[in-house]
N, C-alpha and C. Protein backbone atom coordinates (compact mmCIF):
# COMPACT_ATOMS: atom_id res chain seq x y z
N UNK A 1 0.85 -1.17 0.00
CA UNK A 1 0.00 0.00 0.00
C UNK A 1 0.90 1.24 0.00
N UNK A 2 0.61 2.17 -0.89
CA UNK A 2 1.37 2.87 -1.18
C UNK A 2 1.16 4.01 0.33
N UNK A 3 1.85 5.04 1.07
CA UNK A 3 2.08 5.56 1.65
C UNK A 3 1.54 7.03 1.92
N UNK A 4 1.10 7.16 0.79
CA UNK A 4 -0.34 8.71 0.72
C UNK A 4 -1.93 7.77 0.83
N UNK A 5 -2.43 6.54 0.70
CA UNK A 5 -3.16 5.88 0.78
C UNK A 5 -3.70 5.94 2.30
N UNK A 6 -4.90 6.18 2.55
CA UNK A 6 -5.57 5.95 3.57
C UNK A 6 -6.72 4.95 3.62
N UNK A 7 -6.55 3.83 4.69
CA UNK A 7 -7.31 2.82 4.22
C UNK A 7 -8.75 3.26 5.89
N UNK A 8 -9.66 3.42 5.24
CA UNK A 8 -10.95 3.53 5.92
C UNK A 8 -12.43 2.59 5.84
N UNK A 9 -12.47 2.23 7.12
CA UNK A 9 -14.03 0.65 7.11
C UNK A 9 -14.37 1.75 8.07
N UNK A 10 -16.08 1.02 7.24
CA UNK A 10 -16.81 1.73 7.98
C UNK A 10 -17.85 0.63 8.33
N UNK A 11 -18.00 0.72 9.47
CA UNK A 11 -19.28 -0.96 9.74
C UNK A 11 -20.39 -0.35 10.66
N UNK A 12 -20.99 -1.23 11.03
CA UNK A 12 -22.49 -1.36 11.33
C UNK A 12 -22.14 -1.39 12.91
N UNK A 13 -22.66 -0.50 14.00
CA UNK A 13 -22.30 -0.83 15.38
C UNK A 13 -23.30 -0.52 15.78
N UNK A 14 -23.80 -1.60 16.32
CA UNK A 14 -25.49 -1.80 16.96
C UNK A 14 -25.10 -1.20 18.52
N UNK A 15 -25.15 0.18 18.92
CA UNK A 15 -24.94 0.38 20.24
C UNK A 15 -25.56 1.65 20.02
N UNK A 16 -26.96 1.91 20.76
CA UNK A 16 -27.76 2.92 21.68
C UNK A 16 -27.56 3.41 22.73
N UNK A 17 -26.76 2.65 23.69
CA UNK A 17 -26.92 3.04 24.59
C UNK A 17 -25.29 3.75 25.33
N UNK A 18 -25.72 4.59 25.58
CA UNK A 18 -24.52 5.81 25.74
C UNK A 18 -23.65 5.40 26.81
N UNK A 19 -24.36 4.98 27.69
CA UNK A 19 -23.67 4.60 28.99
C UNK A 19 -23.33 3.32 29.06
N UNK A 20 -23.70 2.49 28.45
CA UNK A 20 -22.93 0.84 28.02
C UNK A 20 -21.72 0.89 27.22
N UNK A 21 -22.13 2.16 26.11
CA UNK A 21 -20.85 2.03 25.20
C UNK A 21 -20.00 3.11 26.19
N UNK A 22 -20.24 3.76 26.58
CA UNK A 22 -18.62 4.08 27.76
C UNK A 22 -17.80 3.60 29.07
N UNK A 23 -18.83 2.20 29.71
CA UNK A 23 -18.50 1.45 30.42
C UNK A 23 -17.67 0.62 29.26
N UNK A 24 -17.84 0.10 28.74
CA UNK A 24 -17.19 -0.73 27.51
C UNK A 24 -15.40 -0.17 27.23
N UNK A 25 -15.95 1.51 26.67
CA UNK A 25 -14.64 2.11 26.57
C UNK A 25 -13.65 1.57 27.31
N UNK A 26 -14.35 2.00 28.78
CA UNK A 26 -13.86 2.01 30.03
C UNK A 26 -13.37 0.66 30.11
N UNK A 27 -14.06 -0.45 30.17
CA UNK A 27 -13.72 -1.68 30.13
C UNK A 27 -12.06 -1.81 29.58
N UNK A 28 -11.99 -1.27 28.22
CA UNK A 28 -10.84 -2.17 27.48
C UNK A 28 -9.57 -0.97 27.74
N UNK A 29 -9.75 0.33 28.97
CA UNK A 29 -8.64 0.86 28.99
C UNK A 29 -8.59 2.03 28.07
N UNK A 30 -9.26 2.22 27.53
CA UNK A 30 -9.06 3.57 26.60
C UNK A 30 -9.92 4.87 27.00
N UNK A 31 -9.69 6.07 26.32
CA UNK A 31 -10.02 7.03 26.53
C UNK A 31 -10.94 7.44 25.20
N UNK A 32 -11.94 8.11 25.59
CA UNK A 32 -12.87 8.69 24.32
C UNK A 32 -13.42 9.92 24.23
N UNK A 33 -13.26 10.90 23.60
CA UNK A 33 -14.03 12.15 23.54
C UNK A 33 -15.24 12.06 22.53
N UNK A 34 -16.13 13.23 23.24
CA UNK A 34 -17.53 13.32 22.70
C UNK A 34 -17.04 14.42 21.50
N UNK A 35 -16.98 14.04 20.49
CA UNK A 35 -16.90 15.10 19.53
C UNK A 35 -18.65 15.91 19.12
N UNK A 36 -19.67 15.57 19.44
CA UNK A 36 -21.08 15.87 18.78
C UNK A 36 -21.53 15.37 20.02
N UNK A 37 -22.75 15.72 20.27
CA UNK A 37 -23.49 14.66 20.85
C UNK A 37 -24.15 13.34 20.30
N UNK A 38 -23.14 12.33 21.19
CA UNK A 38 -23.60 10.86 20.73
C UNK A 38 -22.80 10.78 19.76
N UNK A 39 -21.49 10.84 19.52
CA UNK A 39 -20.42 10.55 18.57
C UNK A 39 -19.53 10.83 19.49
N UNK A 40 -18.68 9.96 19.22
CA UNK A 40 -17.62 9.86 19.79
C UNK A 40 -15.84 9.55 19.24
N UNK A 41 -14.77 10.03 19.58
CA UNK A 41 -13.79 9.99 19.44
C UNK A 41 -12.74 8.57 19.73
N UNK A 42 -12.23 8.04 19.35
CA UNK A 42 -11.13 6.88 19.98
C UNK A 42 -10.36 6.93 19.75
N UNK A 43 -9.14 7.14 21.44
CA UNK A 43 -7.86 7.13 20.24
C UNK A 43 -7.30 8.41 19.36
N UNK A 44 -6.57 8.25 18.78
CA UNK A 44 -5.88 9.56 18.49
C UNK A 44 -6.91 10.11 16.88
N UNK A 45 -8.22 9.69 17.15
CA UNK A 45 -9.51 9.92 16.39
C UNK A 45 -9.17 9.09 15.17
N UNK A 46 -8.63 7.69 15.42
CA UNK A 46 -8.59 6.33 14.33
C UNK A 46 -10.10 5.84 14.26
N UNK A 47 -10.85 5.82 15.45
CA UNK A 47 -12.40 5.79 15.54
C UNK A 47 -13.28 6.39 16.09
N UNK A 48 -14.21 6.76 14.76
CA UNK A 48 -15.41 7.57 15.24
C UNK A 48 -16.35 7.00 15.26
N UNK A 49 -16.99 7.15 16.34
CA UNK A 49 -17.95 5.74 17.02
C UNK A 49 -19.55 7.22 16.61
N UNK A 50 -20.57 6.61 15.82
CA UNK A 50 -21.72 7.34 15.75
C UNK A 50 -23.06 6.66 16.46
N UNK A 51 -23.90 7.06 17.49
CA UNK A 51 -24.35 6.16 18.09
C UNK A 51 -25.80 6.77 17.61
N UNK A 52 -26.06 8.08 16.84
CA UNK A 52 -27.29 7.96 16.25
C UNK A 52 -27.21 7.21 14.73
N UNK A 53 -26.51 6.86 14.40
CA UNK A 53 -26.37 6.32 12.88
C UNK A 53 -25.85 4.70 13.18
N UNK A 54 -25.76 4.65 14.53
CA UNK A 54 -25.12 2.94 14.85
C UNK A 54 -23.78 2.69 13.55
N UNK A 55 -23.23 3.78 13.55
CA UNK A 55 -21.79 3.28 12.59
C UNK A 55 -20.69 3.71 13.68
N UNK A 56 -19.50 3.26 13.24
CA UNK A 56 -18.08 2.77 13.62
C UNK A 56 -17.28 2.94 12.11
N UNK A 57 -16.68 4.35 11.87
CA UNK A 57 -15.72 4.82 10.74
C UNK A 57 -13.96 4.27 11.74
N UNK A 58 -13.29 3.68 10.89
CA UNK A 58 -12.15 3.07 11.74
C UNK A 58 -10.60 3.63 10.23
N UNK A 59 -9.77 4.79 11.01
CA UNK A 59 -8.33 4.80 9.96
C UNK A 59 -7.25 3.65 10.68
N UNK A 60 -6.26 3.43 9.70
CA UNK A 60 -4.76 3.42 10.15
C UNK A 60 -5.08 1.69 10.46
N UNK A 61 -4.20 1.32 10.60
CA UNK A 61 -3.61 -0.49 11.03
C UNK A 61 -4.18 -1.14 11.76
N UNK A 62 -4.27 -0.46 12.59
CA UNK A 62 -4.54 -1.18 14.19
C UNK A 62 -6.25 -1.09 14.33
N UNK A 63 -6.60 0.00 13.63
CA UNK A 63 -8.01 0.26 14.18
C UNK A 63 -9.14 -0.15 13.92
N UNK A 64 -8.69 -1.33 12.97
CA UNK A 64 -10.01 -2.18 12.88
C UNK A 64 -10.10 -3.32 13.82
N UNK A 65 -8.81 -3.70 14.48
CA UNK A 65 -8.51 -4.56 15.43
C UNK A 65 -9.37 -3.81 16.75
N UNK A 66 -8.91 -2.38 17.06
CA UNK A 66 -9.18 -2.17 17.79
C UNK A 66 -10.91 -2.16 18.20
N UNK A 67 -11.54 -1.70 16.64
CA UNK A 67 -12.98 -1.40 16.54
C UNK A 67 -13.80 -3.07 16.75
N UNK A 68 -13.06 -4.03 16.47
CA UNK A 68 -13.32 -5.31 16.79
C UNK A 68 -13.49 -5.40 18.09
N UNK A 69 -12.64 -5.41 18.68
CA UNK A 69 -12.66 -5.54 20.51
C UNK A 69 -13.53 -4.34 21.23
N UNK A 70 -13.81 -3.33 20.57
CA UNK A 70 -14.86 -2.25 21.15
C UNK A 70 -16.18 -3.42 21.02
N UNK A 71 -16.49 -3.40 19.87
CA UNK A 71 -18.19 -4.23 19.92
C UNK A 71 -17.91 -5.68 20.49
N UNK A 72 -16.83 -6.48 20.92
CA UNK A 72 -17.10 -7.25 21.91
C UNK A 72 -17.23 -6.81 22.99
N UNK A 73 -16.46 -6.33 23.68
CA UNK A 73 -16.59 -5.22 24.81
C UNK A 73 -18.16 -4.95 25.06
N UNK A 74 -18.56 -3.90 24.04
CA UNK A 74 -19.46 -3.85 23.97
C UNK A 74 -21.16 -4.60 24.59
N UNK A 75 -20.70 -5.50 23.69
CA UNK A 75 -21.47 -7.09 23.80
C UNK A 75 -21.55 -7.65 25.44
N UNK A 76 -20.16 -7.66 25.54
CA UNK A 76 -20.45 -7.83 27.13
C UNK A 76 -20.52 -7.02 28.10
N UNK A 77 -20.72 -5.71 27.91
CA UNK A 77 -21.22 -4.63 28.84
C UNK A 77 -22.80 -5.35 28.68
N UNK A 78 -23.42 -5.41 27.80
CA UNK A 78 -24.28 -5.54 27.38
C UNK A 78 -25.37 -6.60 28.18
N UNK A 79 -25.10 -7.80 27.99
CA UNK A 79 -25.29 -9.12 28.69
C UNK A 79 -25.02 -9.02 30.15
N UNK A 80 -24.02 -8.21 30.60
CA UNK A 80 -23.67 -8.00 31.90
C UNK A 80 -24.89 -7.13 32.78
N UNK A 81 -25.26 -5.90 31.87
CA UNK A 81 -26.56 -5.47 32.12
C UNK A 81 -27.60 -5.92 32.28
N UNK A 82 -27.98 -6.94 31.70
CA UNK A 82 -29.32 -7.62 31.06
C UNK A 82 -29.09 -8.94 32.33
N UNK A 83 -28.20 -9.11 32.74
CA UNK A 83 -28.19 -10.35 33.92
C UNK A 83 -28.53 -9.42 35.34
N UNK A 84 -27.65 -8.33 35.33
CA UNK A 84 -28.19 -7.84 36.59
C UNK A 84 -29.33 -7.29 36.69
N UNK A 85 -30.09 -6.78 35.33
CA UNK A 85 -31.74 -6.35 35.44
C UNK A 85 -31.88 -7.61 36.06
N UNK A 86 -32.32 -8.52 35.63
CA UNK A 86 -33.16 -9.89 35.74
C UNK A 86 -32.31 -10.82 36.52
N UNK A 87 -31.46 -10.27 37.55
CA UNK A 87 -30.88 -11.19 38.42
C UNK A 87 -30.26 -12.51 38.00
N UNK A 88 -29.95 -12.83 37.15
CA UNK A 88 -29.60 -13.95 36.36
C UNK A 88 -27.99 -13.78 36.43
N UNK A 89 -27.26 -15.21 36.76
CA UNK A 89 -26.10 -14.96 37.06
C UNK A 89 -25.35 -16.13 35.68
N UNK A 90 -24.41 -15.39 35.43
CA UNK A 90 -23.67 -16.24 34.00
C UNK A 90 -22.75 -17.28 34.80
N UNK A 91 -23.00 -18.96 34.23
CA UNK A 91 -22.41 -19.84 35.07
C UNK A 91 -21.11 -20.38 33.55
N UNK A 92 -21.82 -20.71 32.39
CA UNK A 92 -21.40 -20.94 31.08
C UNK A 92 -20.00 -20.67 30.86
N UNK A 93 -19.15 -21.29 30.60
CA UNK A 93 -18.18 -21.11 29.90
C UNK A 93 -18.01 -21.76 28.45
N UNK A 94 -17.83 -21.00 27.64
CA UNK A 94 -17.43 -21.80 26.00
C UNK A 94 -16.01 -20.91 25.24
N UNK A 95 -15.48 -21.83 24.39
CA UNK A 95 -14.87 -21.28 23.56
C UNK A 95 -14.91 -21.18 22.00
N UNK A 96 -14.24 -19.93 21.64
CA UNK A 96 -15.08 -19.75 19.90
C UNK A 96 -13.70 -19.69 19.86
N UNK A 97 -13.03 -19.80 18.40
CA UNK A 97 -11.98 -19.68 18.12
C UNK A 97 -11.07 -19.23 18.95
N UNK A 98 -10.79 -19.37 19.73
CA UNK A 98 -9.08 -19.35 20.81
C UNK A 98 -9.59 -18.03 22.06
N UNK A 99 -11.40 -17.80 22.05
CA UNK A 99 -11.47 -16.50 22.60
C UNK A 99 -12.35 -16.93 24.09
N UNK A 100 -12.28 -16.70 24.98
CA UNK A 100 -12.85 -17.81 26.38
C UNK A 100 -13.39 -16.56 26.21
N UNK A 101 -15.04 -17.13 26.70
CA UNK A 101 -16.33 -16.52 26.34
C UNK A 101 -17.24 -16.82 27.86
N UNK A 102 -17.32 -15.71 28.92
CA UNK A 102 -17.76 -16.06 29.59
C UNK A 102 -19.50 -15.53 29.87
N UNK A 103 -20.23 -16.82 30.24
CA UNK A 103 -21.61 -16.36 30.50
C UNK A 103 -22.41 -16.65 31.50
């Protein structure tokens, strides 16, 4: 890839909820600014997380890796919520490709 080339994905990120997706942030160690309301910054702005348009715009090498592990993250902010509404405690363990998946 030539070196003036900027390579940009843009995907589908099913996340409404404002305060799940910044526990999440929070989760994996990173820092995020609100650029708009309900958009958000990651990172040295490699991802712009849009939470009225449910998209995830991702630049540079790393940041689709990174935008990967946000919507797992995600996912399990998620489920983590939804057990403590309904008192339900995750006993499950499985594995998906090399990734220990706890429920």
């Amino acid at each position: 890839m030539p070196c003036y080339e900027v390579r940009t994905v843009t995907v589908e990120f099913q996340a409404k909820n404002e305060g799940l997706f910044l526990k999440a942030v929070e989760m994996m160690g990173m820092q995020c600014n609100e650029v708009r309301p309900h958009v958000f910054s990651l990172g040295y702005n490699d991802i712009v997380v849009d939470l009225n348009t449910q998209t995830a715009r991702a630049t540079g090498q790393q940041a689709q890796d990174t935008l990967n592990r946000l919507k797992r993250a995600y996912s399990q902010v998620a489920i983590d919520a939804v057990c403590r509404q309904n008192l339900w405690t995750k006993k499950q363990q499985t594995t998906t490709s090399g990734v220990l998946m706890k429920f």
